[in-house]
C-alpha atoms as a PDB file:
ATOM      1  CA  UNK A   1      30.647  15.637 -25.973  1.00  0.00           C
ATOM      2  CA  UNK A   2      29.000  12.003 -27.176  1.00  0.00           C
ATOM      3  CA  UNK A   3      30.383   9.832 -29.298  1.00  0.00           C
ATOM      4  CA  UNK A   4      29.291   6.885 -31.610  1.00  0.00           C
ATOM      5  CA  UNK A   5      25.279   5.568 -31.602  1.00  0.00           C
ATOM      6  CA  UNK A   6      24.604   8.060 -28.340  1.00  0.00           C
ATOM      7  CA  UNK A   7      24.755  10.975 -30.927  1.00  0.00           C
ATOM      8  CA  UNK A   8      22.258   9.624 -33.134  1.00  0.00           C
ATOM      9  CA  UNK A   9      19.578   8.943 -30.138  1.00  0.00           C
ATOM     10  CA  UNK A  10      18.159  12.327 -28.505  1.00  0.00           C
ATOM     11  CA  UNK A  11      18.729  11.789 -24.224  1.00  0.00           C
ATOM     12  CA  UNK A  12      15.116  11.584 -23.528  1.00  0.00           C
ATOM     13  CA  UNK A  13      15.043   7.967 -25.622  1.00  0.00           C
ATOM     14  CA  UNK A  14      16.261   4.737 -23.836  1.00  0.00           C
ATOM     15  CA  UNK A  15      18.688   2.362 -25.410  1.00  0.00           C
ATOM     16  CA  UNK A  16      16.908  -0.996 -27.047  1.00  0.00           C
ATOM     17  CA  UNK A  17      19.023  -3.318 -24.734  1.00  0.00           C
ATOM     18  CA  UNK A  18      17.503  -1.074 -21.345  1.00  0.00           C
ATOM     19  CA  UNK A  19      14.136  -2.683 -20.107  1.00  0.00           C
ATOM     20  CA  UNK A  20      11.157  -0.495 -19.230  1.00  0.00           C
ATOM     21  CA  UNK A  21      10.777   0.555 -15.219  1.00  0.00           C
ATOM     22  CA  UNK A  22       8.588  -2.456 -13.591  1.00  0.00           C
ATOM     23  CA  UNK A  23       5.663   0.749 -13.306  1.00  0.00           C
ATOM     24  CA  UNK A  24       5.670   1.056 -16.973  1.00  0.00           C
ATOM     25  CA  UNK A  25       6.395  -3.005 -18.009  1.00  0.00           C
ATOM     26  CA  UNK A  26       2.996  -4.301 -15.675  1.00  0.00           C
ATOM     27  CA  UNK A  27      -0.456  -2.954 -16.193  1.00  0.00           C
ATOM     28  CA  UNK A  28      -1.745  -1.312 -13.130  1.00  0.00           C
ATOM     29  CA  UNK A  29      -4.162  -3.554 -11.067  1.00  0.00           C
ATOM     30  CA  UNK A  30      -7.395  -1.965 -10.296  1.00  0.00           C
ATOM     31  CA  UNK A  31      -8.061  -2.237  -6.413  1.00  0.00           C
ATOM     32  CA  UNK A  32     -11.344  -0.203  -6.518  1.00  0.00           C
ATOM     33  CA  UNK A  33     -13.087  -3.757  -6.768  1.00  0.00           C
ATOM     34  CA  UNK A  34     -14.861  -5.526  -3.932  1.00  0.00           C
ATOM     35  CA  UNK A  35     -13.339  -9.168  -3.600  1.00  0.00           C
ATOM     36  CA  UNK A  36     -15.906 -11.556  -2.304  1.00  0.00           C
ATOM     37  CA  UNK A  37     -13.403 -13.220  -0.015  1.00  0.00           C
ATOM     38  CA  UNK A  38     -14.329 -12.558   3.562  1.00  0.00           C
ATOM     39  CA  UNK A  39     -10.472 -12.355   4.935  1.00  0.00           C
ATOM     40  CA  UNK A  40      -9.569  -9.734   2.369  1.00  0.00           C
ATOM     41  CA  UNK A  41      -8.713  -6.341   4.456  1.00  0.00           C
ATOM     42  CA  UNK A  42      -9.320  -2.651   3.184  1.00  0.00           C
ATOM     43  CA  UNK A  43      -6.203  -0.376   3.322  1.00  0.00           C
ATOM     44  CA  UNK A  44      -7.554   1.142   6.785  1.00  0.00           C
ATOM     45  CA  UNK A  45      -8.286  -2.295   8.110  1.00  0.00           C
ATOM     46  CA  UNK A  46      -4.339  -2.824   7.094  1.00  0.00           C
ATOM     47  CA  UNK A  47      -2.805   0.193   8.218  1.00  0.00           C
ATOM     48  CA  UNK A  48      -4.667  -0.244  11.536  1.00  0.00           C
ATOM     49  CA  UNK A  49      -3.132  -4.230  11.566  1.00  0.00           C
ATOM     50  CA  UNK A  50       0.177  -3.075  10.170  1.00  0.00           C
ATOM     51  CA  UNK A  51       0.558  -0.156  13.264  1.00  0.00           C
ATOM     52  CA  UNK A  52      -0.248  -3.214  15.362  1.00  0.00           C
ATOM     53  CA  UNK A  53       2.163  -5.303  14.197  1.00  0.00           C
ATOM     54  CA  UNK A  54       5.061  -2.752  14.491  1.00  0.00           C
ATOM     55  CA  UNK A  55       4.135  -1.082  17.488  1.00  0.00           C
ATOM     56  CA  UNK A  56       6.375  -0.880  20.619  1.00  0.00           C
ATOM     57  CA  UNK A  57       4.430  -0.264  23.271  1.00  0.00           C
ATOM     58  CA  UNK A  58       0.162  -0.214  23.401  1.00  0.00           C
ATOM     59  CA  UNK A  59      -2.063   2.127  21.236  1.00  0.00           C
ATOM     60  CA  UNK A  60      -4.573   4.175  22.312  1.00  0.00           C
ATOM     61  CA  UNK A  61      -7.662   4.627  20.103  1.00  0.00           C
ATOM     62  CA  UNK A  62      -7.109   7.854  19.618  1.00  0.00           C
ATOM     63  CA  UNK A  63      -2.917   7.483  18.991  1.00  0.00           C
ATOM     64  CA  UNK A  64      -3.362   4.511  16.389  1.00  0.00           C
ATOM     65  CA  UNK A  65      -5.920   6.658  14.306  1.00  0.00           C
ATOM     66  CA  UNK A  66      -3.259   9.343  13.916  1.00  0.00           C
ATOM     67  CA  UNK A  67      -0.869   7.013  13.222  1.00  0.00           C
ATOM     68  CA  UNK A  68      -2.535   4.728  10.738  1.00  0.00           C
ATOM     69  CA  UNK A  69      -4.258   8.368   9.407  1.00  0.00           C
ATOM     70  CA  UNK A  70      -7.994   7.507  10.313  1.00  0.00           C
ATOM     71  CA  UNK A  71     -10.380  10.221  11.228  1.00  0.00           C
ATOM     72  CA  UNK A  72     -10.918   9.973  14.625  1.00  0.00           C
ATOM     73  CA  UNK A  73     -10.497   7.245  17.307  1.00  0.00           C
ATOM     74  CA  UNK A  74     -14.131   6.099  17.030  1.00  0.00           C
ATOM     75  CA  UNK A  75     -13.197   4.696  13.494  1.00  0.00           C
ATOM     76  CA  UNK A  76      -9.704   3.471  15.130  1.00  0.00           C
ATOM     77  CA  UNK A  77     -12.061   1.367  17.553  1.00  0.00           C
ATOM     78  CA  UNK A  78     -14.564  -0.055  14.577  1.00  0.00           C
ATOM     79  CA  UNK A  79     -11.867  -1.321  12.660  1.00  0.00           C
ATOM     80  CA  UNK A  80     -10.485  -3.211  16.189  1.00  0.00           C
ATOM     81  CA  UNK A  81     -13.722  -4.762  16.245  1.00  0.00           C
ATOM     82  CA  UNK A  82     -13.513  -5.851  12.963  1.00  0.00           C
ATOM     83  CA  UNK A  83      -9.693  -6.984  13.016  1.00  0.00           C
ATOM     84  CA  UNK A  84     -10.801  -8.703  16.229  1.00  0.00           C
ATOM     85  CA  UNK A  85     -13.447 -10.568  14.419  1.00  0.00           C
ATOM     86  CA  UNK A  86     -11.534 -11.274  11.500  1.00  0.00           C
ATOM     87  CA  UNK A  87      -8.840 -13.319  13.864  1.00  0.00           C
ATOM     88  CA  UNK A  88     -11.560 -15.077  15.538  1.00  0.00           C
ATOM     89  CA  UNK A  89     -12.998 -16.438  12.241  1.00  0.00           C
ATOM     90  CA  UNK A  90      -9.837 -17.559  11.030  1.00  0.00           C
END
């Protein structure tokens, strides 16, 4: 049983002094885009980097496409080249 100003507001309503979730307070930022920047990676590009960075041991081709969930390892091995030559331009 409720009591006081909780009686008066059905439960699906938040209170006035309880902020909105940070998903529902920020407008949603549209990544479809192309940035002109040349060091600006593609969510393969960092999945592939990110596996890199956390891995223990060495990645096959073949292991790090699974992992970073790429097709096959011959996509695995075109976005090494293109990490590669990312870090050698910067």
């Amino acid at each position: 049983m409720r009591y006081g100003p909780a009686t008066l507001r059905p439960a699906s309503v938040r209170p006035i002094t309880v902020s909105r979730p940070s998903l529902l307070r920020f407008p949603l930022v549209d990544r479809s885009t192309q940035v002109d920047d040349p060091f600006v990676r593609s969510t393969q590009l960092a999945k592939v980097e990110a596996a890199f960075w956390l891995a223990d041991e060495p990645l096959t081709s073949k292991k790090l496409a699974t992992v970073a969930g790429l097709v096959d390892g011959r996509e695995a091995k075109r976005l090494i080249d293109q990490l590669r030559h990312l870090y050698e331009a910067e």
